[in-house]
Protein backbone atom coordinates (compact mmCIF):
# COMPACT_ATOMS: atom_id res chain seq x y z
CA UNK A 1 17.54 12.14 29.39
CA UNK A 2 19.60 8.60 29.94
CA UNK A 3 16.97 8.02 32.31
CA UNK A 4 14.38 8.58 30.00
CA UNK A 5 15.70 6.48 27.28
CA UNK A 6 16.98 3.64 29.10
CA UNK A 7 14.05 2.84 31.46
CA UNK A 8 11.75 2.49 28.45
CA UNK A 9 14.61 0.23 26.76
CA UNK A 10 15.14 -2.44 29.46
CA UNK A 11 11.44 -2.45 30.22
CA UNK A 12 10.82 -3.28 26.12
CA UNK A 13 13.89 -5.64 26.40
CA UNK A 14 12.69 -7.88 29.44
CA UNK A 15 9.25 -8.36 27.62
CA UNK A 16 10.64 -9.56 24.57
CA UNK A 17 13.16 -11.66 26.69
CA UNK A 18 10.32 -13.29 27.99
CA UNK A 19 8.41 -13.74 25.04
CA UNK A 20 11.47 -15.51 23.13
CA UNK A 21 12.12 -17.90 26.33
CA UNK A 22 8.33 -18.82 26.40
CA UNK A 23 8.18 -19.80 23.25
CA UNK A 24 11.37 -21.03 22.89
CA UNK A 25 10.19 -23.60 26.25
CA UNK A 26 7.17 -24.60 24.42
CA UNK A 27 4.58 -22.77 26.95
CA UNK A 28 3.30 -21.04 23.72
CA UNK A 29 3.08 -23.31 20.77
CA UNK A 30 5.28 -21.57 17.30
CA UNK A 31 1.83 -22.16 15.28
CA UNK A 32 0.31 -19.41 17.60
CA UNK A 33 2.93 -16.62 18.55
CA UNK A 34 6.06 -17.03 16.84
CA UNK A 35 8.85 -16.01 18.69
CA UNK A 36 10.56 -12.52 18.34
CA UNK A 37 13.85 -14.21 16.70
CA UNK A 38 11.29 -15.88 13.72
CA UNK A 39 9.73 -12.22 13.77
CA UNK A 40 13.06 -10.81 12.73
CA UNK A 41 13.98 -13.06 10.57
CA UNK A 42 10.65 -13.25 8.27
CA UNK A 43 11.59 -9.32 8.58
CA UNK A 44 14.78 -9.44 7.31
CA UNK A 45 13.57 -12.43 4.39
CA UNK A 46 10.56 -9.99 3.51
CA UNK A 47 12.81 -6.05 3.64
CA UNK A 48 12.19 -5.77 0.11
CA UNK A 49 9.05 -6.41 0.06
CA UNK A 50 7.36 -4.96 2.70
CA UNK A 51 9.43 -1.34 2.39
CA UNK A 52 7.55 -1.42 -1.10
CA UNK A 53 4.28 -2.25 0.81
CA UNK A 54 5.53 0.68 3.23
CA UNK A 55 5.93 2.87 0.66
CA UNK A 56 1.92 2.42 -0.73
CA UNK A 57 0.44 3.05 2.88
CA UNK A 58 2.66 5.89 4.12
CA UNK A 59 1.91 7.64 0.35
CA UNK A 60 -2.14 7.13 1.30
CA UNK A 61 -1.57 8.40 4.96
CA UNK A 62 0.11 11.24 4.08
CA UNK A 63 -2.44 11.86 1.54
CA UNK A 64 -5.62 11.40 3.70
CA UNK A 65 -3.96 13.06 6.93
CA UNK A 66 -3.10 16.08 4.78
CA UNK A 67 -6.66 16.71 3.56
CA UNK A 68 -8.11 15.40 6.72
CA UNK A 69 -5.90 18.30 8.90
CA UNK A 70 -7.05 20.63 5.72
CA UNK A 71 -10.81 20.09 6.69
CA UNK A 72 -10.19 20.06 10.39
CA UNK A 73 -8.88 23.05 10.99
CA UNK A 74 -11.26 24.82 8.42
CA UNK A 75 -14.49 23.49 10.02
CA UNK A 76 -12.45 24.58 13.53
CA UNK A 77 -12.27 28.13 12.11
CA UNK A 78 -15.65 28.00 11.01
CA UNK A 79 -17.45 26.72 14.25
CA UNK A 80 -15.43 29.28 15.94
CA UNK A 81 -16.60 32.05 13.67
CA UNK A 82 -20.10 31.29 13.71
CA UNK A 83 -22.05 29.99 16.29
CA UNK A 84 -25.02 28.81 14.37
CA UNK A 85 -22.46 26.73 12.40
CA UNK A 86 -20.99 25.01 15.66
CA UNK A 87 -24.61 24.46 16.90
CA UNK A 88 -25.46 22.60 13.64
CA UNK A 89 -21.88 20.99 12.73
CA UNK A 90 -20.65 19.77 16.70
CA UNK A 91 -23.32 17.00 16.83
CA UNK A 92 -22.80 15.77 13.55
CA UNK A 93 -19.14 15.85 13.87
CA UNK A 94 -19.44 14.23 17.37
CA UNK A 95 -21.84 11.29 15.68
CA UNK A 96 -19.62 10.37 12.96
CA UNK A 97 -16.73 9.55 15.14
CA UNK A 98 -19.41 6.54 17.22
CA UNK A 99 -19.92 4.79 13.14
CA UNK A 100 -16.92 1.91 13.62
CA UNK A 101 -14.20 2.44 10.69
CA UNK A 102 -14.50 -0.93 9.37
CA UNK A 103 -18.20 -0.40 8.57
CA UNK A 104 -17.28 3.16 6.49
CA UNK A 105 -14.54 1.15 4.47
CA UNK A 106 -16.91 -1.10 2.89
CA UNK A 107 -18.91 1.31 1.23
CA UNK A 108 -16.01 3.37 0.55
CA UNK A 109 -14.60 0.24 -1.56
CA UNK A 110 -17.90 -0.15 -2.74
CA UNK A 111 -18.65 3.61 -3.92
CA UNK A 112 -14.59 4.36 -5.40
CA UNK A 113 -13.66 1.53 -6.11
CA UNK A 114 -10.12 -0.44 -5.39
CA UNK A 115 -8.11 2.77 -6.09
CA UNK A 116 -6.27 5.50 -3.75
CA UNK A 117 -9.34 7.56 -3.66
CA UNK A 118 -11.28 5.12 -0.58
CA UNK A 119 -8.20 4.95 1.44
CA UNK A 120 -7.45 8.62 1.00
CA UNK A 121 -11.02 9.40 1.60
CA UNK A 122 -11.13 6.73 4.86
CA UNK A 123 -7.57 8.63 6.44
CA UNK A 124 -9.07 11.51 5.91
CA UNK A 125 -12.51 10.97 8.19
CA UNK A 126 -10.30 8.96 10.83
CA UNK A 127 -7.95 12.43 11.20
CA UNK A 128 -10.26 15.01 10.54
CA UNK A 129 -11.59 14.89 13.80
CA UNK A 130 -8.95 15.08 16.38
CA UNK A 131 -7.65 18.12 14.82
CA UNK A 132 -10.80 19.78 14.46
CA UNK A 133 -11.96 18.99 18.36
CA UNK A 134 -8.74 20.53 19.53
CA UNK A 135 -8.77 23.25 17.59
CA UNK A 136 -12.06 24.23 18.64
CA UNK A 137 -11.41 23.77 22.42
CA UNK A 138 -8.02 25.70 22.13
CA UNK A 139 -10.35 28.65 20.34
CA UNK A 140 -12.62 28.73 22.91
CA UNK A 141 -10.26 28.67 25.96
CA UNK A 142 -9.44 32.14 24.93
CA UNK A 143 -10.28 34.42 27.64
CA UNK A 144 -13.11 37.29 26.56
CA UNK A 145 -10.61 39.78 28.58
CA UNK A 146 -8.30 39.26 25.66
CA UNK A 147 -10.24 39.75 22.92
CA UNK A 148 -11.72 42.92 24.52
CA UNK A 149 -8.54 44.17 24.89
CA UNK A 150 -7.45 43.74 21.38
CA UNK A 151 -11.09 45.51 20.25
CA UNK A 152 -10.21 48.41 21.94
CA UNK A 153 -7.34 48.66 20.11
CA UNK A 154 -9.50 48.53 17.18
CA UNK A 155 -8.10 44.97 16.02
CA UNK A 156 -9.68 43.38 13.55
CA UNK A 157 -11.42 40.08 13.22
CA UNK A 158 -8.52 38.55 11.37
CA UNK A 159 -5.98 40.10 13.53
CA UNK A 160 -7.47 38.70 16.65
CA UNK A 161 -7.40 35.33 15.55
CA UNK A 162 -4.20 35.41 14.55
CA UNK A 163 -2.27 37.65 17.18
CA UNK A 164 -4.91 35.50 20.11
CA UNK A 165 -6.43 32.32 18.81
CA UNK A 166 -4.00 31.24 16.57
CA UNK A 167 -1.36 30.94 19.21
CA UNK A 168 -3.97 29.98 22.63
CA UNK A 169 -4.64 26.80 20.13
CA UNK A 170 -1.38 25.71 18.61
CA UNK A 171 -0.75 23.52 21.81
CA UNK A 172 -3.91 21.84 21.26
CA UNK A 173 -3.56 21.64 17.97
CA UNK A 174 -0.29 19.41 17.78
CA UNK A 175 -1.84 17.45 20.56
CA UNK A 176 -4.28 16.68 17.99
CA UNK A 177 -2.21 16.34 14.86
CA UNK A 178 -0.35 13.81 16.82
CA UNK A 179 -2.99 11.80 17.65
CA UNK A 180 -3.80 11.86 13.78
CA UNK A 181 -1.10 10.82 12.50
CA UNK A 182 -1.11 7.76 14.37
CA UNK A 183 -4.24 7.23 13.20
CA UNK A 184 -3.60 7.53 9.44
CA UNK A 185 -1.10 4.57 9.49
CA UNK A 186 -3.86 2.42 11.00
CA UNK A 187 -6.55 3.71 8.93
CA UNK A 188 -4.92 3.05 5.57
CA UNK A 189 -4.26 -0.19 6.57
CA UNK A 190 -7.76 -1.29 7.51
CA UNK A 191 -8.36 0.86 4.20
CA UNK A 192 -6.01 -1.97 2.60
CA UNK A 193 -7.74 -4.61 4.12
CA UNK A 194 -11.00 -4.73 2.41
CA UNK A 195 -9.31 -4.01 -1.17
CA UNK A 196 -6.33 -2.79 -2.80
CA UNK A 197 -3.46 -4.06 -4.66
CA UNK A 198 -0.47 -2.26 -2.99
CA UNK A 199 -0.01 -1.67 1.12
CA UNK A 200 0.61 -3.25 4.37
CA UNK A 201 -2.91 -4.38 4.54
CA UNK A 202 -2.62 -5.91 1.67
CA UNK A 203 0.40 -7.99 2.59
CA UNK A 204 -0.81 -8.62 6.14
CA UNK A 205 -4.00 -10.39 4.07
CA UNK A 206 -1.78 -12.72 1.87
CA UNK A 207 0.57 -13.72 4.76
CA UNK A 208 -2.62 -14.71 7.02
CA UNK A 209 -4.09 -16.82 3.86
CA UNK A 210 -1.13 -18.54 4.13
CA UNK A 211 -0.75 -18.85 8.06
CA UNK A 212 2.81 -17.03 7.98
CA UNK A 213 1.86 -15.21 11.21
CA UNK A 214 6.12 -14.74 11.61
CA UNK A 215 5.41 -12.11 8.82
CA UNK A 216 2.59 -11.17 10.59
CA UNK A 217 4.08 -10.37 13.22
CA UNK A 218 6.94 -8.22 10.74
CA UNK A 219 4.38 -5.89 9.17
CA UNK A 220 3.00 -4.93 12.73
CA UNK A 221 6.48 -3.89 13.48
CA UNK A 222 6.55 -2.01 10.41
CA UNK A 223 3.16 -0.24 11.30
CA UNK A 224 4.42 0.39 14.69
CA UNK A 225 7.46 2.19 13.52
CA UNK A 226 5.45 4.02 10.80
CA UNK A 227 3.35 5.40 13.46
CA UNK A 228 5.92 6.77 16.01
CA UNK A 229 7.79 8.11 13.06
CA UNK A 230 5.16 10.18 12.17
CA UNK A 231 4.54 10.60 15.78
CA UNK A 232 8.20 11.91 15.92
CA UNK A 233 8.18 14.10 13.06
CA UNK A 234 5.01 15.99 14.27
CA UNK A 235 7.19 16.64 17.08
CA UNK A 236 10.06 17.93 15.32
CA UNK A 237 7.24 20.39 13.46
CA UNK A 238 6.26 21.34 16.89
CA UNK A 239 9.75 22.43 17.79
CA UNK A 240 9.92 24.49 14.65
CA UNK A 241 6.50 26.07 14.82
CA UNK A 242 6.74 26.45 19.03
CA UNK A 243 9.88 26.93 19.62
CA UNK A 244 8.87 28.49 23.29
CA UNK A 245 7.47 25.00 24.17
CA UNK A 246 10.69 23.44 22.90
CA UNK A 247 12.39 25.32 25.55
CA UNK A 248 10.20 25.39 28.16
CA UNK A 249 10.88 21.13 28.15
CA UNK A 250 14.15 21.39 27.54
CA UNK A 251 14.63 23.56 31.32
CA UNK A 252 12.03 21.63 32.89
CA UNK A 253 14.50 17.98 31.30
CA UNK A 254 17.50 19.97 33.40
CA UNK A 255 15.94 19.99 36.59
């Protein structure tokens, strides 16, 4: 476990090493990359601030990833359900993730206004998707020897998903929840790019109108951390829900 903290440590501690003595030398001019010891400090001169602006986006991603997981794993149940509902819905879902996010948010703006509802709406397309992909493959990795089993003993419907499919998917399905949760943080900020009063994106917009990329450079730390927070914290709900997988690592960590 020392292993696996400290390796990551010294190999984020050399890169900012270097990045402070570059631009600290003058290979890369302050007007371009500040250096991480300007980063900290517009951090610490902007706390306030920017934990307010925190506050706004991780409201609106826990808001849209909520709804978004909602949706996903109903359509998931759905498409597993019925066929003629996966044949219709799977290419559709499939297209909408290859439309860019930045395009969506316009309209968005444009159809709800300046409000909560577009970002909400926006976080919840960007996470719908991974959780409703991995759902779906973790329903259909069931083996048919399984559920024939459980229909001779005259299981139901409901009982085979949840006694069968239920648990086959829940790997799957953190795997996806993770990767949408990381995805919420990012899309309520390009949410907060395009309009909003409140946010990270909005703050990231005033600092670059005034060339304060130090504080630029601050609220990407901030996103960062947001993100492996929630990153983290799917994890810990992982280790509640599964607690088999949480001890399967832990004896595989000993070896």
């Amino acid at each position: 476990m020392r292993r696996e903290v400290l390796i990551p440590l010294a190999s984020l501690a050399v890169l900012v090493a270097a990045w402070e003595l570059a631009c600290r030398t003058g290979l890369v001019p302050a007007f371009m990359l500040p250096a991480p010891s300007q980063v900290l400090m517009a951090l610490a001169a902007d706390a306030p601030l920017i934990a307010g602006h925190a506050l706004t986006t991780l409201a609106e991603a826990f808001a849209g990833l909520a709804i978004g997981c909602a949706f996903g794993f109903a359509a998931a149940v759905l498409m597993d359900r019925f066929e003629a509902f996966y044949l219709a819905f799977e290419p559709l879902m499939t297209i909408s993730q290859t439309i860019p996010t930045i395009a969506i948010a316009p309209l968005l703006v444009l159809w709800f206004g300046y409000g909560l509802a577009p970002k909400v709406i926006l976080i919840a397309l960007t996470t719908f998707f991974p959780v409703a992909v991995s759902l779906v493959g973790g329903f259909r990795s069931v083996e048919s020897d399984q559920i024939d089993l459980m229909r001779t003993m005259r299981a139901t419907d409901a009982q085979i998903f949840w006694h069968v499919k239920l648990p086959a998917a829940a790997e799957q399905l953190f795997s996806g929840l993770r990767i949408s949760a990381t995805y919420a943080i990012v899309g309520a900020v390009i949410a907060e790019w395009l309009g909003g009063f409140s946010g990270l994106g909005v703050y990231m917009t005033r600092v670059r109108k005034s060339f304060s990329y130090d504080r630029m450079f601050a609220s990407i730390i901030v996103i960062s951390g947001l993100s492996l927070a929630l990153m983290r914290l799917v994890d810990a709900l992982e280790g509640i829900c599964l607690p088999w997988r949480r001890a399967s690592n832990q004896k595989g960590s000993t070896r």
